[in-house]
C-alpha atoms as a PDB file:
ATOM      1  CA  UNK A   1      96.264 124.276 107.637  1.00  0.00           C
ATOM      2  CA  UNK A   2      97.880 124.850 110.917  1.00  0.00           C
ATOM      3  CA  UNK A   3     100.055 122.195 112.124  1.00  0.00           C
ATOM      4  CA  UNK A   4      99.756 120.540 115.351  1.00  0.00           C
ATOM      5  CA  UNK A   5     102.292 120.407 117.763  1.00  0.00           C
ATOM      6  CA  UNK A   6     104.153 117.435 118.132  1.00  0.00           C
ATOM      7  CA  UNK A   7     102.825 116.940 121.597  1.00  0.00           C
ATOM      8  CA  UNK A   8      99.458 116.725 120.592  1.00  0.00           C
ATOM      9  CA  UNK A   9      96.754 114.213 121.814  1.00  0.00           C
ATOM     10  CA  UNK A  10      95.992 112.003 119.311  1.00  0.00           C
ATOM     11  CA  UNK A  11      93.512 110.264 120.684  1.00  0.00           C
ATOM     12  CA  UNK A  12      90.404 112.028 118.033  1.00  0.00           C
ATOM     13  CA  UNK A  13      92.652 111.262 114.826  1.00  0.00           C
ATOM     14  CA  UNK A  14      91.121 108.197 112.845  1.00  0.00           C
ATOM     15  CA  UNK A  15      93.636 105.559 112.041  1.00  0.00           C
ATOM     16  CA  UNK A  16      92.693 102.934 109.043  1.00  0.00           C
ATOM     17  CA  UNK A  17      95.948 101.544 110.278  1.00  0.00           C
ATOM     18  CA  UNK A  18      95.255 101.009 113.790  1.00  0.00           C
ATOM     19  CA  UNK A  19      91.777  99.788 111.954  1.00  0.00           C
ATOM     20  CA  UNK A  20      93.311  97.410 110.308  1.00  0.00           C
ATOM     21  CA  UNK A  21      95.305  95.861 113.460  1.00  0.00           C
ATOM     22  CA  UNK A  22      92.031  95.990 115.254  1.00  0.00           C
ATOM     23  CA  UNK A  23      89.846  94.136 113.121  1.00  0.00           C
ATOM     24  CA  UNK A  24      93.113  91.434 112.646  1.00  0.00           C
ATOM     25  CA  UNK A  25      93.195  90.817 116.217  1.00  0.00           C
ATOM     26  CA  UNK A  26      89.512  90.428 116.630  1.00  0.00           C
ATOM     27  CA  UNK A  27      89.434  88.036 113.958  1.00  0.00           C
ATOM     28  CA  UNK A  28      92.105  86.080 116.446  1.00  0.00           C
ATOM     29  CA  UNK A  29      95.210  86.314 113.108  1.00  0.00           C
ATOM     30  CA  UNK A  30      97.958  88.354 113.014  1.00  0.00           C
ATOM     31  CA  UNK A  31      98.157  91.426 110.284  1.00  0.00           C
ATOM     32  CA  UNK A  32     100.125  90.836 107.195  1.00  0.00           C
ATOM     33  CA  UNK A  33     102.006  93.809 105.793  1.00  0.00           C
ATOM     34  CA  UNK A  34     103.475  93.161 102.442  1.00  0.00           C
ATOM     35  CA  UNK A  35     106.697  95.277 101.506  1.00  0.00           C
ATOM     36  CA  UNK A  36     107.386  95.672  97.860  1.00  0.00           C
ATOM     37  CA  UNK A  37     109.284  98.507  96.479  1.00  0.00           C
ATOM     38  CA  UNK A  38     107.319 100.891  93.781  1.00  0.00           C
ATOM     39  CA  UNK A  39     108.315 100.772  89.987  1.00  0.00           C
ATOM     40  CA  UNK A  40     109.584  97.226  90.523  1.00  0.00           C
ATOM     41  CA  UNK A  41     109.506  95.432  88.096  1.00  0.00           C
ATOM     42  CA  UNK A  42     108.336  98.937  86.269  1.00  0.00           C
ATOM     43  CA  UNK A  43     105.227 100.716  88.078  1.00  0.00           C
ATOM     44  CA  UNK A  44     102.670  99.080  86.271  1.00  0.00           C
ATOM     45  CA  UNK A  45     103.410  95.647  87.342  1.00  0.00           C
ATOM     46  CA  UNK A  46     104.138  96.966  90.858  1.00  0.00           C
ATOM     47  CA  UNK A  47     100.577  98.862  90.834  1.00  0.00           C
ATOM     48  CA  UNK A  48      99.251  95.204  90.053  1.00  0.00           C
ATOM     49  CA  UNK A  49     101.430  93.439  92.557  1.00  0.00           C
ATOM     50  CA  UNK A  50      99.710  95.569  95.644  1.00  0.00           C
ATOM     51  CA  UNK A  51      96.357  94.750  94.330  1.00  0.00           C
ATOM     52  CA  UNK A  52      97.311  91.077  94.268  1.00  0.00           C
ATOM     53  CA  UNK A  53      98.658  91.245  97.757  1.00  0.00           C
ATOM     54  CA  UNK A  54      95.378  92.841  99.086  1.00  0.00           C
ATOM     55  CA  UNK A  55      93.344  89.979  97.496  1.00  0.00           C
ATOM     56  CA  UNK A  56      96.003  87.418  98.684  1.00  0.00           C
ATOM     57  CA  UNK A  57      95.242  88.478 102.122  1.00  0.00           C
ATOM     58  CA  UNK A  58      97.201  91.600 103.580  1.00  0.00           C
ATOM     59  CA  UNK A  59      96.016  93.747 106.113  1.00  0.00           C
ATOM     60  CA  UNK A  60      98.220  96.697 104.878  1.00  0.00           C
ATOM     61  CA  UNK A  61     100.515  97.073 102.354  1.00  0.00           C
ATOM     62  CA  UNK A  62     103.947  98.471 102.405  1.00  0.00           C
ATOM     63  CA  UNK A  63     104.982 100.823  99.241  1.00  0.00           C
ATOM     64  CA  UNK A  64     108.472 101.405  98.954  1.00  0.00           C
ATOM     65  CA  UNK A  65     109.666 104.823  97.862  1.00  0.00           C
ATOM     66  CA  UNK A  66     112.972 104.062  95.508  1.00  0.00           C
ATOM     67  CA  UNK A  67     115.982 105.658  97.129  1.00  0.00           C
ATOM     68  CA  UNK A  68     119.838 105.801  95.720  1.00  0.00           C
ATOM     69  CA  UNK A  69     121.349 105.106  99.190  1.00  0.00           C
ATOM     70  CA  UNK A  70     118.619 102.778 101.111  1.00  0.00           C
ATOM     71  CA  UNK A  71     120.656 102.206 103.833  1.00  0.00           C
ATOM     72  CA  UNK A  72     118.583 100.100 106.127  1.00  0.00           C
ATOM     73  CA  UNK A  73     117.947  97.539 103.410  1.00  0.00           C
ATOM     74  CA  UNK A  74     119.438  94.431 102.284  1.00  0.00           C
ATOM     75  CA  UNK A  75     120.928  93.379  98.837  1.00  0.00           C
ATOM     76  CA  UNK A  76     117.224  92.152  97.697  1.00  0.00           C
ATOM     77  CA  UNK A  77     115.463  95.422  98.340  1.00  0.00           C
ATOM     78  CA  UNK A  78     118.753  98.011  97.251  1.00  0.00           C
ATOM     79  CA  UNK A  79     118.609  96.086  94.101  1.00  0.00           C
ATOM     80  CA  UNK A  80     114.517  96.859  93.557  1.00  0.00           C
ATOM     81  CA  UNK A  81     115.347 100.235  94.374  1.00  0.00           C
ATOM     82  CA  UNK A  82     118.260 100.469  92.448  1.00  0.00           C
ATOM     83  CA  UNK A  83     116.208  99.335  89.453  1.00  0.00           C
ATOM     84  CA  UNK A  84     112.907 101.690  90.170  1.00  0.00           C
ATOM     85  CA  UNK A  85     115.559 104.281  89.968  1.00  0.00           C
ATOM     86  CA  UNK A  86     116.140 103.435  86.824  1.00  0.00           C
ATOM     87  CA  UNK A  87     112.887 103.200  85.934  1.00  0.00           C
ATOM     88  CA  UNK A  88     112.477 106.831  85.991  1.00  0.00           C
ATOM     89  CA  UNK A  89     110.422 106.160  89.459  1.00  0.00           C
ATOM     90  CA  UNK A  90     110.585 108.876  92.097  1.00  0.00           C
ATOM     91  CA  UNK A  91     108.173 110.423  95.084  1.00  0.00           C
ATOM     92  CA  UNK A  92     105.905 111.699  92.751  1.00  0.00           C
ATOM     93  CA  UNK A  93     105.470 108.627  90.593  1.00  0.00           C
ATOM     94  CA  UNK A  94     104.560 106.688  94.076  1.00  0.00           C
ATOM     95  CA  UNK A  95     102.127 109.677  95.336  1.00  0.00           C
ATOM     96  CA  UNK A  96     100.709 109.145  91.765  1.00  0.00           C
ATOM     97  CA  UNK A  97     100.392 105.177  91.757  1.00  0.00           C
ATOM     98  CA  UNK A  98      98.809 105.661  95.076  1.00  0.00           C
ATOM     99  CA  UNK A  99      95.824 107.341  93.953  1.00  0.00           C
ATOM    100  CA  UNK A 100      95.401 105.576  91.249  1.00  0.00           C
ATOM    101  CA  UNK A 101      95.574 102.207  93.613  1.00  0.00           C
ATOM    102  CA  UNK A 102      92.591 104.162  95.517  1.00  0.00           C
ATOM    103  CA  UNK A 103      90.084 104.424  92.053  1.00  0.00           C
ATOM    104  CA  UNK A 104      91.194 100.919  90.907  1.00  0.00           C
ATOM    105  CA  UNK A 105      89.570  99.793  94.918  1.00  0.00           C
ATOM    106  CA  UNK A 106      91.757  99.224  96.799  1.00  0.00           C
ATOM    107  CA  UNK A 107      90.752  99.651 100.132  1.00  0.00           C
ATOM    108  CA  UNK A 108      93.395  98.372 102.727  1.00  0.00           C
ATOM    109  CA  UNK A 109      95.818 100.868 104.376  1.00  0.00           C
ATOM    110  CA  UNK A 110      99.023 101.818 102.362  1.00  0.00           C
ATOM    111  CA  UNK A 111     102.409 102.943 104.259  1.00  0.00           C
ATOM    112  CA  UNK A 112     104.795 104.652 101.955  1.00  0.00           C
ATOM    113  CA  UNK A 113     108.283 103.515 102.873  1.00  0.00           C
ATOM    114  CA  UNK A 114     111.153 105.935 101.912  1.00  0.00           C
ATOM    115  CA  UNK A 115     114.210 107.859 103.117  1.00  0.00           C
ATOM    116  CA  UNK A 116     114.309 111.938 104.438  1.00  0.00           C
ATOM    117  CA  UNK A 117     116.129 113.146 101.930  1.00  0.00           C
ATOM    118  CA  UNK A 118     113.381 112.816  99.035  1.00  0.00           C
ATOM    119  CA  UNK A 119     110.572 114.070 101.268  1.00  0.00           C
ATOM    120  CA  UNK A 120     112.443 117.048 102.583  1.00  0.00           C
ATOM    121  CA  UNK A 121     113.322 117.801  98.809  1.00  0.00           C
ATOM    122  CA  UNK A 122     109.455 117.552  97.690  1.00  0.00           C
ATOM    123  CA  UNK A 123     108.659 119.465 100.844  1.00  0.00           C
ATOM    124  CA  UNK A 124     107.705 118.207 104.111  1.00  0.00           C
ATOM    125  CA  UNK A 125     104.188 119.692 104.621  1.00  0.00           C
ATOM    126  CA  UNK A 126     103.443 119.716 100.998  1.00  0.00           C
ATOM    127  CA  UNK A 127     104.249 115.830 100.803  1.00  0.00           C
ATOM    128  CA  UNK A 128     102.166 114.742 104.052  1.00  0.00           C
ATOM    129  CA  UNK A 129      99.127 117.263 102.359  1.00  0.00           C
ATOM    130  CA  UNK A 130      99.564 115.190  99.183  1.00  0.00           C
ATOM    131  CA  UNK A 131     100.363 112.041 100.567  1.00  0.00           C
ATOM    132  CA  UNK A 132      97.042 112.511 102.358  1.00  0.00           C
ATOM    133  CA  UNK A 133      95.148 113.276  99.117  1.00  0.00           C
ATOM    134  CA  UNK A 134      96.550 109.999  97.110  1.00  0.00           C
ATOM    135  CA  UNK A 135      95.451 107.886 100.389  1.00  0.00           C
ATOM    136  CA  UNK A 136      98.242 107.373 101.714  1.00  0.00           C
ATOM    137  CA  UNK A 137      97.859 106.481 105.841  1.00  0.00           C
ATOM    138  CA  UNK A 138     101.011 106.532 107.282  1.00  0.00           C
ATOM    139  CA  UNK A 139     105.045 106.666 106.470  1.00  0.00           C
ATOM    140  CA  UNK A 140     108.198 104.965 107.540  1.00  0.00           C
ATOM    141  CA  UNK A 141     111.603 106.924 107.567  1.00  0.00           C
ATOM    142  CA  UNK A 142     114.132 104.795 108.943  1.00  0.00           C
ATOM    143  CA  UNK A 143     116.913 107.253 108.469  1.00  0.00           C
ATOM    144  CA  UNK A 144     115.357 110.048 110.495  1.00  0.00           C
ATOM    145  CA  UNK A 145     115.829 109.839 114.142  1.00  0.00           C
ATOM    146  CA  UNK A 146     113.225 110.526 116.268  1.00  0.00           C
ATOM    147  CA  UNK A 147     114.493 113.743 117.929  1.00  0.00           C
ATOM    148  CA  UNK A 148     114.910 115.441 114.480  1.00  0.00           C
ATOM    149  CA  UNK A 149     111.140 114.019 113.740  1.00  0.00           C
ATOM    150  CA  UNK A 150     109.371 117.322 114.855  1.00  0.00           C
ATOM    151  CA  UNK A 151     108.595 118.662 111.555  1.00  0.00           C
ATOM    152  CA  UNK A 152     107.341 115.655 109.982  1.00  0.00           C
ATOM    153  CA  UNK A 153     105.143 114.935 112.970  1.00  0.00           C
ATOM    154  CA  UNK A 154     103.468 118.225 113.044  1.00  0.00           C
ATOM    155  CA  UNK A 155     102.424 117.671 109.255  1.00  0.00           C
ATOM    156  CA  UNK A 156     101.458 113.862 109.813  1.00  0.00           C
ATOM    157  CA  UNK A 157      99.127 115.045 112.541  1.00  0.00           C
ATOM    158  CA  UNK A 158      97.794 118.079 110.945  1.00  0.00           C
ATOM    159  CA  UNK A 159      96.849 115.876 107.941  1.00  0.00           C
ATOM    160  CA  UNK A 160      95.588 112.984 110.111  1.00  0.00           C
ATOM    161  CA  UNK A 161      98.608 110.343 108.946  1.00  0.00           C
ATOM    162  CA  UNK A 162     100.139 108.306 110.906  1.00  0.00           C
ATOM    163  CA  UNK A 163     104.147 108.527 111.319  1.00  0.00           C
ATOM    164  CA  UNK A 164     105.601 105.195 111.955  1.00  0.00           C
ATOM    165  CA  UNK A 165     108.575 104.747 114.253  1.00  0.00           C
ATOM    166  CA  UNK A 166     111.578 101.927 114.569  1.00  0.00           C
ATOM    167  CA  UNK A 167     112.661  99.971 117.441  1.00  0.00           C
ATOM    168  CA  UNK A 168     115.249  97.329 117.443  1.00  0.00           C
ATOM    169  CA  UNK A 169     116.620  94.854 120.057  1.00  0.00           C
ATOM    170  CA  UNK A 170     119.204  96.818 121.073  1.00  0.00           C
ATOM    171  CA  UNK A 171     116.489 100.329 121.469  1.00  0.00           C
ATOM    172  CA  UNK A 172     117.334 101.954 124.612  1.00  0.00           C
ATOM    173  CA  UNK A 173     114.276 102.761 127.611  1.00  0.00           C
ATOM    174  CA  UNK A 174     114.507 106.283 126.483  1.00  0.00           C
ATOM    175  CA  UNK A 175     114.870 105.543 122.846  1.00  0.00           C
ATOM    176  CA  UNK A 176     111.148 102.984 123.780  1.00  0.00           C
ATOM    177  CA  UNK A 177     109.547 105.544 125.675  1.00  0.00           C
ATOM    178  CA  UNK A 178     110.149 108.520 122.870  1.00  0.00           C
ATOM    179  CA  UNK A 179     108.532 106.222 120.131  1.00  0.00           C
ATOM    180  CA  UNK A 180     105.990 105.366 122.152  1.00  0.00           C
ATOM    181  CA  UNK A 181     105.180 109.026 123.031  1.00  0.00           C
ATOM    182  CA  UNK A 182     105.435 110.230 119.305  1.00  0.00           C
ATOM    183  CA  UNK A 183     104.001 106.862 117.191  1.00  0.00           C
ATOM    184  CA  UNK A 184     100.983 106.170 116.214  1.00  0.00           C
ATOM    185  CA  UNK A 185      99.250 103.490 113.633  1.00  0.00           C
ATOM    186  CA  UNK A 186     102.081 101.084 114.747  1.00  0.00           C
ATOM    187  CA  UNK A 187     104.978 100.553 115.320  1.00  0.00           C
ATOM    188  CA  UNK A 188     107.591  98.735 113.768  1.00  0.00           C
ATOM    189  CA  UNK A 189     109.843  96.183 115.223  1.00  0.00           C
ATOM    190  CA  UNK A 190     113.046  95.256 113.621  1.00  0.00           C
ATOM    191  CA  UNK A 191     113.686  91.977 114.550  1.00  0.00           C
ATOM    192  CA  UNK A 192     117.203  91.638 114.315  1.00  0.00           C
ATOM    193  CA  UNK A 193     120.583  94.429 113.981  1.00  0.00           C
ATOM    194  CA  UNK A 194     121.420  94.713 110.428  1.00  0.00           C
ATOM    195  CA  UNK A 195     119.699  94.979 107.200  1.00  0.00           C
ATOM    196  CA  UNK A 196     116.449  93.443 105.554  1.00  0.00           C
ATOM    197  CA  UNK A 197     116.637  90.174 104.171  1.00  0.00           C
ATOM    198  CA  UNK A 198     115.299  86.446 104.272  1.00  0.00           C
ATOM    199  CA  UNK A 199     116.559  84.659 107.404  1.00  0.00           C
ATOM    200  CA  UNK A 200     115.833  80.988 107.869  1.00  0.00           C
ATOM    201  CA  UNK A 201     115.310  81.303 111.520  1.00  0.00           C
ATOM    202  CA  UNK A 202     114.456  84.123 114.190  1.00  0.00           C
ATOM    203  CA  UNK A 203     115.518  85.045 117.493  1.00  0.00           C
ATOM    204  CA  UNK A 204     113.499  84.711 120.648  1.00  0.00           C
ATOM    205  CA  UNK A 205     111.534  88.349 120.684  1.00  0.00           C
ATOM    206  CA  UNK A 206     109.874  87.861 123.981  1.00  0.00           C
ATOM    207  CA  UNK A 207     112.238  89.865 125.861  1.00  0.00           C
ATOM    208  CA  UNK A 208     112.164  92.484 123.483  1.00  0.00           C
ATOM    209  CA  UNK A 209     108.848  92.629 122.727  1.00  0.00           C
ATOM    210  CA  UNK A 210     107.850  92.589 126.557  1.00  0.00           C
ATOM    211  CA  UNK A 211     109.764  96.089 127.272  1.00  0.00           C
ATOM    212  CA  UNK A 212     108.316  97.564 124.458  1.00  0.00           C
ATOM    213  CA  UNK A 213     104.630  96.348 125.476  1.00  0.00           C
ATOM    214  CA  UNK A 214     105.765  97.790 128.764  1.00  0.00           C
ATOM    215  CA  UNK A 215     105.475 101.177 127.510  1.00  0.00           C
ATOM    216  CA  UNK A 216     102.707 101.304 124.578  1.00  0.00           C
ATOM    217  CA  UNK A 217      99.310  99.956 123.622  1.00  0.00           C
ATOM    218  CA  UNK A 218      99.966 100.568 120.350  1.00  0.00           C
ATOM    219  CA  UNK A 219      99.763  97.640 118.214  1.00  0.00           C
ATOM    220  CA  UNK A 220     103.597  96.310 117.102  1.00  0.00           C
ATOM    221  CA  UNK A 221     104.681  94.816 113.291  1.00  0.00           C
ATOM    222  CA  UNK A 222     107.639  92.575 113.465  1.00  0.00           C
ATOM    223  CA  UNK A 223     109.778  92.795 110.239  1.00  0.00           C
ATOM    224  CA  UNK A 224     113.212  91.344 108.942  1.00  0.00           C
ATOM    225  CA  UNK A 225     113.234  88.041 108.098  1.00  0.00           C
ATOM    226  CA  UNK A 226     109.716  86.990 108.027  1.00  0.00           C
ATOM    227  CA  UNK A 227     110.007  84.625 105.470  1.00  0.00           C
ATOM    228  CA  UNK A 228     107.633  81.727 105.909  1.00  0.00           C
ATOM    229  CA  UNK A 229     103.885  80.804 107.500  1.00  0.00           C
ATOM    230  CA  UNK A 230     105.990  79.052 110.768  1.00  0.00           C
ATOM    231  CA  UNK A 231     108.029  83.127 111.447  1.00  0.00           C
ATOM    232  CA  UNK A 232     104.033  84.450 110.841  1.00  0.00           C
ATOM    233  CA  UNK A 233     103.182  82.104 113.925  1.00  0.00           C
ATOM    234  CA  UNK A 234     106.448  82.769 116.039  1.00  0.00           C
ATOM    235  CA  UNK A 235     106.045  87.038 115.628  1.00  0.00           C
ATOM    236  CA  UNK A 236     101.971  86.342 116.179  1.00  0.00           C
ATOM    237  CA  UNK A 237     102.892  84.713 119.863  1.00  0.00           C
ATOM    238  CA  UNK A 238     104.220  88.241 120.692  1.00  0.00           C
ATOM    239  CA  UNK A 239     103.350  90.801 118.119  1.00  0.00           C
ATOM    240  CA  UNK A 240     100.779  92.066 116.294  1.00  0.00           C
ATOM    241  CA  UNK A 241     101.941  92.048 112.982  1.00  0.00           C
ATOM    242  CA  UNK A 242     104.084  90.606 110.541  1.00  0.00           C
ATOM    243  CA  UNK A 243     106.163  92.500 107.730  1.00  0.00           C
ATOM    244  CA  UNK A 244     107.456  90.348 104.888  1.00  0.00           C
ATOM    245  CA  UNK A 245     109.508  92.558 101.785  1.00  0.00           C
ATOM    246  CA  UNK A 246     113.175  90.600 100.898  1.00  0.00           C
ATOM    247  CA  UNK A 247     110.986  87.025 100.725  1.00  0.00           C
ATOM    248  CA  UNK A 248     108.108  87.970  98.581  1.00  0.00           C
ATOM    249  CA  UNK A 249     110.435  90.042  96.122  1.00  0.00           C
ATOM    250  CA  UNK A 250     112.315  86.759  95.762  1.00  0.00           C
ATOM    251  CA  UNK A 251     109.083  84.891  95.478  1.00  0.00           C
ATOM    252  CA  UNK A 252     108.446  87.512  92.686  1.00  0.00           C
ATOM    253  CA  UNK A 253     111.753  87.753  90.979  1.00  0.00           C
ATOM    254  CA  UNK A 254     111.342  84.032  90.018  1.00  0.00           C
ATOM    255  CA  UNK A 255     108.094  83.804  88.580  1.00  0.00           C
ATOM    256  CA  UNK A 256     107.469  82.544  85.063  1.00  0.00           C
ATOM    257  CA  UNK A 257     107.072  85.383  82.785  1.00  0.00           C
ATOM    258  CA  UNK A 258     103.434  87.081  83.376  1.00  0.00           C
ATOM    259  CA  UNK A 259     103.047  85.240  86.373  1.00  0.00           C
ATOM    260  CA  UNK A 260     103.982  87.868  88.814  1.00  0.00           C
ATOM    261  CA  UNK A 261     101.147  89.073  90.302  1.00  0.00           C
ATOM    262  CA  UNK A 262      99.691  85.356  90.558  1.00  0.00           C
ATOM    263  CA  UNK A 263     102.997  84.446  92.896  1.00  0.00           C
ATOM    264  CA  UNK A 264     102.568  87.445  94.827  1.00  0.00           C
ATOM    265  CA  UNK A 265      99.075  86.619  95.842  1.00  0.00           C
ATOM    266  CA  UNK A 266      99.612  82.812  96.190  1.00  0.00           C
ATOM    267  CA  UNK A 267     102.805  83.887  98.306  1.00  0.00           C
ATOM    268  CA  UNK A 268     100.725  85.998 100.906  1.00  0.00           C
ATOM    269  CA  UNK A 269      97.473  82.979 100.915  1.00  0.00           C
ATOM    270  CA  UNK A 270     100.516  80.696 102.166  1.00  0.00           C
ATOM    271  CA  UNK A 271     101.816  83.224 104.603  1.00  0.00           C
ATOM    272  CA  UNK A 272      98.111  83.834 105.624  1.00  0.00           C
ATOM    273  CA  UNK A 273      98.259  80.311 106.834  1.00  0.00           C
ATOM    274  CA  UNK A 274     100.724  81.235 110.000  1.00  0.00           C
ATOM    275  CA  UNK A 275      97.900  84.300 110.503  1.00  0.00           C
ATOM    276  CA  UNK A 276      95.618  82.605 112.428  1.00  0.00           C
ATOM    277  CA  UNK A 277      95.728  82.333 116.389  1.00  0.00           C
ATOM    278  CA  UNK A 278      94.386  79.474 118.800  1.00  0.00           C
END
C-alpha cells in the first residue's frame, strides 16, 4: 500500500476514536480513557483488566506498550513496565493481546501507548499494517517529536489509524498549531510538566485549554493526575476527555488476591460518576 503524504486531508478516514468522543459528548459525559500497561500483572490478567474497564464504563482504552526507559512516566507506571518486561512482554505480545481482545468482543477503541524505539525496531510500516489488523485505532509516542513524525504519519494514514499527539502547558503557538495540523482521533493534553502520577489536586486548565481550542476542533483528553470522579468533572468543564493510568494501577495493585479485574471495573463505575455534564 502506498503511503499518504503527511499533508494529506483526512477528512474521508473513519475514526472509532473520534466515534467514541462523539457519541460521549452527545450523551452530555465526558470520555473515559483507562491507561493500564500490557503484561501487568502478567498478560492474561491485563487482557482481563481492559475487558473489565470497557464494562466499567470507558470510552477507550489505553494499552501500554512495556518499555525499559519510559521516560514520560512516573514511578507507578515505570514500575508496571519494568515488570511486563520481565514478563517476557514486548510489541508483539501487545499486537497479539489486541486481537485477541477483538474475538473475546471487545468493541471500544484501543490506543497502544509505547516509545519509538520498539516500533522503529519492529518496523514502522509493518507495525501500523499490523497494528491495523489486531484493531488497534490509534498510537501515542511521547518520545517522538512531531517534526521527526513524518514516517509514522504516512503509515497511520495509509492504514486509516489515528496518530495521537502531546501538548502540555508550556506547548508553544507553533508547537499547537503543528499538532493540530498533523493529529487526528484526539489529542492529548498533559495536564501538568513532569511525569504521570496521582495528584490530589489540578491546576486551572482554562487558559491552556482555550489556546489549544483556538486552533483545533479536534476533540482533547486531559491526562496526569486524574485521580478521582471530582478531576473527571474539573477536565469535563474544558475538555473532552479524561485519561486516568497511575490511579487505577494503584487501585489495582491493592486488590485482594483475584479481585483485580472486579476493582478495575468498580474503579472506572466511580470515575464514571464525574462523566456526566449538566
Amino acid at each position: 500500500m502506498t503511503a499518504t503524504p503527511a499533508t494529506a486531508d483526512l477528512s474521508a478516514i473513519p475514526s472509532r476514536l473520534a466515534g467514541a468522543f462523539a457519541r460521549a459528548s452527545a450523551e452530555h459525559r465526558t470520555a473515559l480513557v483507562p491507561f493500564v500497561t500490557g503484561g501487568y500483572p502478567t498478560l492474561a490478567e491485563s487482557e482481563d483488566l481492559f475487558l473489565a474497564l470497557a464494562r466499567g464504563g470507558a470510552d477507550v482504552v489505553e494499552i501500554g506498550v512495556p518499555f525499559s526507559d519510559p521516560l514520560a512516566d512516573g514511578a507507578t507506571i515505570q514500575r508496571t513496565s519494568e515488570r511486563a518486561i520481565a514478563n517476557g512482554v514486548g510489541l508483539k505480545d501487545i499486537l497479539a493481546m489486541v486481537s485477541r481482545l477483538r474475538e473475546r468482543g471487545l468493541t471500544i477503541p484501543i490506543v497502544l501507548m509505547g516509545y519509538f524505539n520498539p516500533i522503529l525496531h519492529y518496523g514502522i510500516e509493518r507495525f501500523a499494517a499490523d497494528a491495523a489488523r489486531a484493531g488497534a485505532d490509534g498510537f501515542i509516542v511521547p518520545d517522538l517529536p512531531t517534526e521527526e513524525s513524518d514516517e509514522l504519519l504516512a503509515a497511520c494514514r495509509a492504514n486509516q489509524r489515528d496518530l495521537i499527539f502531546l501538548l502540555a502547558p508550556t506547548s508553544t503557538d507553533a508547537r499547537i498549531a503543528s499538532v493540530a495540523e498533523r493529529a487526528s482521533g484526539f489529542i492529548y493534553c498533559v495536564s501538568l510538566t513532569g511525569v504521570t502520577g496521582g495528584r490530589k489536586e489540578l491546576p486551572d486548565l482554562r487558559p491552556y485549554l482555550g489556546r489549544v481550542r483556538e486552533r483545533t476542533d479536534l476533540p482533547l483528553a486531559i491526562g496526569f493526575g486524574i485521580s478521582s470522579p471530582e478531576h473527571v468533572r474539573q477536565v469535563g468543564a474544558v475538555a473532552d476527555g479524561a485519561i486516568v493510568g497511575s490511579a487505577l494501577i494503584d487501585a489495582i495493585d491493592h486488590a485482594p488476591a483475584g479481585e483485580a479485574t472486579a476493582v478495575a471495573e468498580a474503579f472506572m463505575r466511580r470515575l464514571a460518576e464525574g462523566a456526566g455534564r449538566a
